[in-house]
N, C-alpha and C. Protein backbone atom coordinates (compact mmCIF):
# COMPACT_ATOMS: atom_id res chain seq x y z
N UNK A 1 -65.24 -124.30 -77.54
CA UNK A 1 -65.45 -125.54 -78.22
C UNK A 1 -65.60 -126.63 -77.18
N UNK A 2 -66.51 -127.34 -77.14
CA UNK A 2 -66.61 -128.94 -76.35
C UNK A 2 -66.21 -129.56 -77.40
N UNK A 3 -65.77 -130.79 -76.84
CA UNK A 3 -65.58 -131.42 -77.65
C UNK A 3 -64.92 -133.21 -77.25
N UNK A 4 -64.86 -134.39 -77.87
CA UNK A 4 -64.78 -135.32 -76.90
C UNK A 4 -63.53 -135.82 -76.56
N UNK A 5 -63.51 -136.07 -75.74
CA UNK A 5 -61.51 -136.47 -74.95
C UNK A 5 -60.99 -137.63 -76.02
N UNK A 6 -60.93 -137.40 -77.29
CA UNK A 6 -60.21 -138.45 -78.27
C UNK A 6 -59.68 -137.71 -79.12
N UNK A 7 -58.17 -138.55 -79.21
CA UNK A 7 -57.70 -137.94 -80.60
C UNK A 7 -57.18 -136.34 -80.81
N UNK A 8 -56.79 -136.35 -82.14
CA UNK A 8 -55.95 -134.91 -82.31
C UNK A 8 -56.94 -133.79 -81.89
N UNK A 9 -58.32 -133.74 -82.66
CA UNK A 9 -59.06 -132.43 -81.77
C UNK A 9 -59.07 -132.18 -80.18
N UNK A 10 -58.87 -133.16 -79.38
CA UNK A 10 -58.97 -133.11 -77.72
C UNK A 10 -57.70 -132.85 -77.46
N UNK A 11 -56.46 -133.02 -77.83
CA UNK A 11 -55.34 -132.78 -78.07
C UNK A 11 -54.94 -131.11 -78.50
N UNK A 12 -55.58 -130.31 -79.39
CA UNK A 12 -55.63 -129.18 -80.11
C UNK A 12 -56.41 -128.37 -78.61
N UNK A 13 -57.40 -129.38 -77.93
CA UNK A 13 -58.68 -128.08 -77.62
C UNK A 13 -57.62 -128.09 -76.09
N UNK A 14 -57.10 -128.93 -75.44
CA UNK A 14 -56.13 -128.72 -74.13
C UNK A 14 -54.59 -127.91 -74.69
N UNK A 15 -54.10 -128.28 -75.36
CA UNK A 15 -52.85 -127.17 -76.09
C UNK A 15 -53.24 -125.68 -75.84
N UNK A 16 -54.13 -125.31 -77.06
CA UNK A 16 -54.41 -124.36 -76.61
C UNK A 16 -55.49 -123.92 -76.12
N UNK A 17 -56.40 -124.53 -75.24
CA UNK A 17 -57.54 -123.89 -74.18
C UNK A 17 -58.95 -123.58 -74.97
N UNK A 18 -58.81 -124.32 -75.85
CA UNK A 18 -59.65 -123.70 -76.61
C UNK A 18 -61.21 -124.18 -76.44
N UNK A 19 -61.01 -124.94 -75.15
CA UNK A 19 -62.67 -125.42 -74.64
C UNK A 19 -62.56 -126.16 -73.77
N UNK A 20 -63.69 -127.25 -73.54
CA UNK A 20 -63.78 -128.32 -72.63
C UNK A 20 -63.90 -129.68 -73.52
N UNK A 21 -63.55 -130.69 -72.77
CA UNK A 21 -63.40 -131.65 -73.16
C UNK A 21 -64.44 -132.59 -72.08
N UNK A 22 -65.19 -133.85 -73.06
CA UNK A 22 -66.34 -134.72 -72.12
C UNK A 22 -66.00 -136.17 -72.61
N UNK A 23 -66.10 -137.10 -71.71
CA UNK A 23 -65.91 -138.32 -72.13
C UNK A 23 -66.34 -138.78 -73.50
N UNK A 24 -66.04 -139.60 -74.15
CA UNK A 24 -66.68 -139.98 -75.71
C UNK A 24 -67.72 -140.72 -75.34
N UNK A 25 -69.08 -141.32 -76.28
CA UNK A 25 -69.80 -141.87 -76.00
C UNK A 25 -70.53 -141.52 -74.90
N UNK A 26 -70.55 -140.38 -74.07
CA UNK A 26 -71.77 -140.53 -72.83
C UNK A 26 -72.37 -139.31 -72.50
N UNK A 27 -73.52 -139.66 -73.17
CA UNK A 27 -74.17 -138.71 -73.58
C UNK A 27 -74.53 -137.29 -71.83
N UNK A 28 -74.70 -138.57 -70.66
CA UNK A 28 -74.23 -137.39 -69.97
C UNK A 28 -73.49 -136.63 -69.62
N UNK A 29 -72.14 -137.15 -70.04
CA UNK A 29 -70.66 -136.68 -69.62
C UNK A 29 -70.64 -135.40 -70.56
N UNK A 30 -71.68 -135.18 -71.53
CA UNK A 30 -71.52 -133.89 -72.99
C UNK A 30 -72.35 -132.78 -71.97
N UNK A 31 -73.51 -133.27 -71.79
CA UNK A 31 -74.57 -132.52 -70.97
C UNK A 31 -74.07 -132.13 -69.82
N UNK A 32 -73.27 -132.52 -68.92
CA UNK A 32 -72.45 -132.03 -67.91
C UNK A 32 -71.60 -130.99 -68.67
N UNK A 33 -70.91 -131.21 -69.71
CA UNK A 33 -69.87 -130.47 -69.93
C UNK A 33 -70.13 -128.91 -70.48
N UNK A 34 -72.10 -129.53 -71.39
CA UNK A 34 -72.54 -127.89 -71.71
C UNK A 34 -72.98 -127.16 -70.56
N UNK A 35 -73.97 -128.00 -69.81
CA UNK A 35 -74.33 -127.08 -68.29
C UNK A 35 -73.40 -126.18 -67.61
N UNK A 36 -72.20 -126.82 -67.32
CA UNK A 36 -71.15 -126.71 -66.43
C UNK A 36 -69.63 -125.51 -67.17
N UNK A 37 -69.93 -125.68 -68.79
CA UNK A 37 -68.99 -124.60 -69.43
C UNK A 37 -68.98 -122.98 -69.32
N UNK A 38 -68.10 -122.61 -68.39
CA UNK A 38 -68.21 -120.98 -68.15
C UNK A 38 -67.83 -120.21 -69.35
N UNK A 39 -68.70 -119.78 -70.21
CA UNK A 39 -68.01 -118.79 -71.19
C UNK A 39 -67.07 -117.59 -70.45
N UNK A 40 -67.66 -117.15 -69.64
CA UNK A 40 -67.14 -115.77 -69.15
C UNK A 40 -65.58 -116.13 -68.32
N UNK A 41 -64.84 -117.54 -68.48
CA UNK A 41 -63.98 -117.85 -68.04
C UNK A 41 -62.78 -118.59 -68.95
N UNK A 42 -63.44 -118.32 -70.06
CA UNK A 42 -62.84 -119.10 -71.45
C UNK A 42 -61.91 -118.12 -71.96
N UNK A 43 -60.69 -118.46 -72.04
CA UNK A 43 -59.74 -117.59 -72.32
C UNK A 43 -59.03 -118.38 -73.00
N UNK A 44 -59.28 -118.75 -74.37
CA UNK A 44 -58.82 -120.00 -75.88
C UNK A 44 -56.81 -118.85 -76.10
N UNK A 45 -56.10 -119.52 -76.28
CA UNK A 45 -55.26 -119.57 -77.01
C UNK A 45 -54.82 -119.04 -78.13
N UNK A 46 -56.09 -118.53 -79.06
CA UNK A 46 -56.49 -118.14 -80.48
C UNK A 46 -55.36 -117.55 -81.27
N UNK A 47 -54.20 -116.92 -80.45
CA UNK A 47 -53.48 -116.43 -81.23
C UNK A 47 -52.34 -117.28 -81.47
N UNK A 48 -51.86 -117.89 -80.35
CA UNK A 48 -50.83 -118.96 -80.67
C UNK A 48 -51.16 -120.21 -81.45
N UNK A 49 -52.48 -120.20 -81.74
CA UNK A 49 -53.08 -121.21 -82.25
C UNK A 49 -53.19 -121.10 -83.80
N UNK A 50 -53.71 -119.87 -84.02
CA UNK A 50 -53.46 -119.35 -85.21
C UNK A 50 -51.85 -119.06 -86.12
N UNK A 51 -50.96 -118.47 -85.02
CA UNK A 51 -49.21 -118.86 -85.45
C UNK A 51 -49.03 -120.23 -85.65
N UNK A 52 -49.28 -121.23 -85.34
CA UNK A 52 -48.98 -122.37 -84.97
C UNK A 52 -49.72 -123.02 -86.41
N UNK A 53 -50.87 -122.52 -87.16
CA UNK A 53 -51.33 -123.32 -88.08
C UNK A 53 -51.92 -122.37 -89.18
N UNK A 54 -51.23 -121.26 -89.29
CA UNK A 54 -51.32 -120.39 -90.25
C UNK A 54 -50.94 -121.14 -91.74
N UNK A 55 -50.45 -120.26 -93.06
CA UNK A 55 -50.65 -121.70 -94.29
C UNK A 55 -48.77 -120.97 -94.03
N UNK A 56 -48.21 -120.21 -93.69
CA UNK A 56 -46.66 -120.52 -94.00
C UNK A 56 -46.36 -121.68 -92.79
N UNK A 57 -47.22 -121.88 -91.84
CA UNK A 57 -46.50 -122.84 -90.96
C UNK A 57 -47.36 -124.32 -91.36
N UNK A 58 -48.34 -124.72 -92.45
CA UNK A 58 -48.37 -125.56 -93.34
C UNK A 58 -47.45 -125.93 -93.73
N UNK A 59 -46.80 -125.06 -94.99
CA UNK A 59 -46.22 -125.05 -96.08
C UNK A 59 -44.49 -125.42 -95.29
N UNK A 60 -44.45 -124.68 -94.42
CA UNK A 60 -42.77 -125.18 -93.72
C UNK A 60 -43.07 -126.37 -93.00
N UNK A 61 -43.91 -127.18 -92.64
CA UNK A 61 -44.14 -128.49 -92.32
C UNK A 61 -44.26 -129.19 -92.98
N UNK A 62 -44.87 -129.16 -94.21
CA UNK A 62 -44.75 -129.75 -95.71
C UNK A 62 -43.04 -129.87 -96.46
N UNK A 63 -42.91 -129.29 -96.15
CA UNK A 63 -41.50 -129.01 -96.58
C UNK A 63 -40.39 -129.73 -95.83
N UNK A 64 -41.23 -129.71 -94.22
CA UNK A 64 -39.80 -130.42 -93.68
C UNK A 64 -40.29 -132.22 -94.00
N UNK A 65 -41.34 -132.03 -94.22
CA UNK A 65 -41.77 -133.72 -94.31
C UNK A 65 -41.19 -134.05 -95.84
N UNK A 66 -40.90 -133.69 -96.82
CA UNK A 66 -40.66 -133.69 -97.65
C UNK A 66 -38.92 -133.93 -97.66
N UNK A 67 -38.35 -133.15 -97.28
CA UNK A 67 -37.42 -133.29 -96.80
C UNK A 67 -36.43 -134.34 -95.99
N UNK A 68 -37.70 -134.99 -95.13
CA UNK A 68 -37.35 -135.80 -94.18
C UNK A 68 -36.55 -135.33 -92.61
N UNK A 69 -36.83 -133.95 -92.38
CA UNK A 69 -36.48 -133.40 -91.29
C UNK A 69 -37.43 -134.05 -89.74
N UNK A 70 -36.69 -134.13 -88.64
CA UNK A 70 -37.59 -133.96 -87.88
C UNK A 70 -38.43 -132.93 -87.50
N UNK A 71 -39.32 -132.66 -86.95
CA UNK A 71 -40.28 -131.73 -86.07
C UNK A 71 -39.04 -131.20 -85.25
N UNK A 72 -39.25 -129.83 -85.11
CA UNK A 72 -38.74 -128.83 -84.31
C UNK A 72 -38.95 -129.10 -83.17
């Protein structure tokens, strides 16, 4: 995944590895980032990523917000 250095998705894609990240707004900073992206070196996170936002780990985050618990 590319994707641009803002916010919760750029946040998600460095957690777990799940791509590169390019400045927002510049359009060369994207084009650098597709030229320059090694697939054959991309090794994403996918499984901790998937534990991490499966629907029971929804539903127990829903629950603690509901609740009024903090985050683990």
């Amino acid at each position: 995944m590319l994707a641009a250095d803002v916010g919760v998705l750029a946040e998600m894609v460095e957690l777990y590895s799940l791509g590169a990240l390019f400045a927002p707004e510049d359009p060369a900073a994207l084009a650098r980032c597709v030229q320059e992206f090694d697939v054959s070196a991309f090794a994403p996170d996918t499984a901790r990523f998937q534990q991490d936002h499966s629907p029971q780990a929804f539903v127990e985050a829903v629950l603690q917000s509901y609740r009024g618990e903090a985050e683990g």
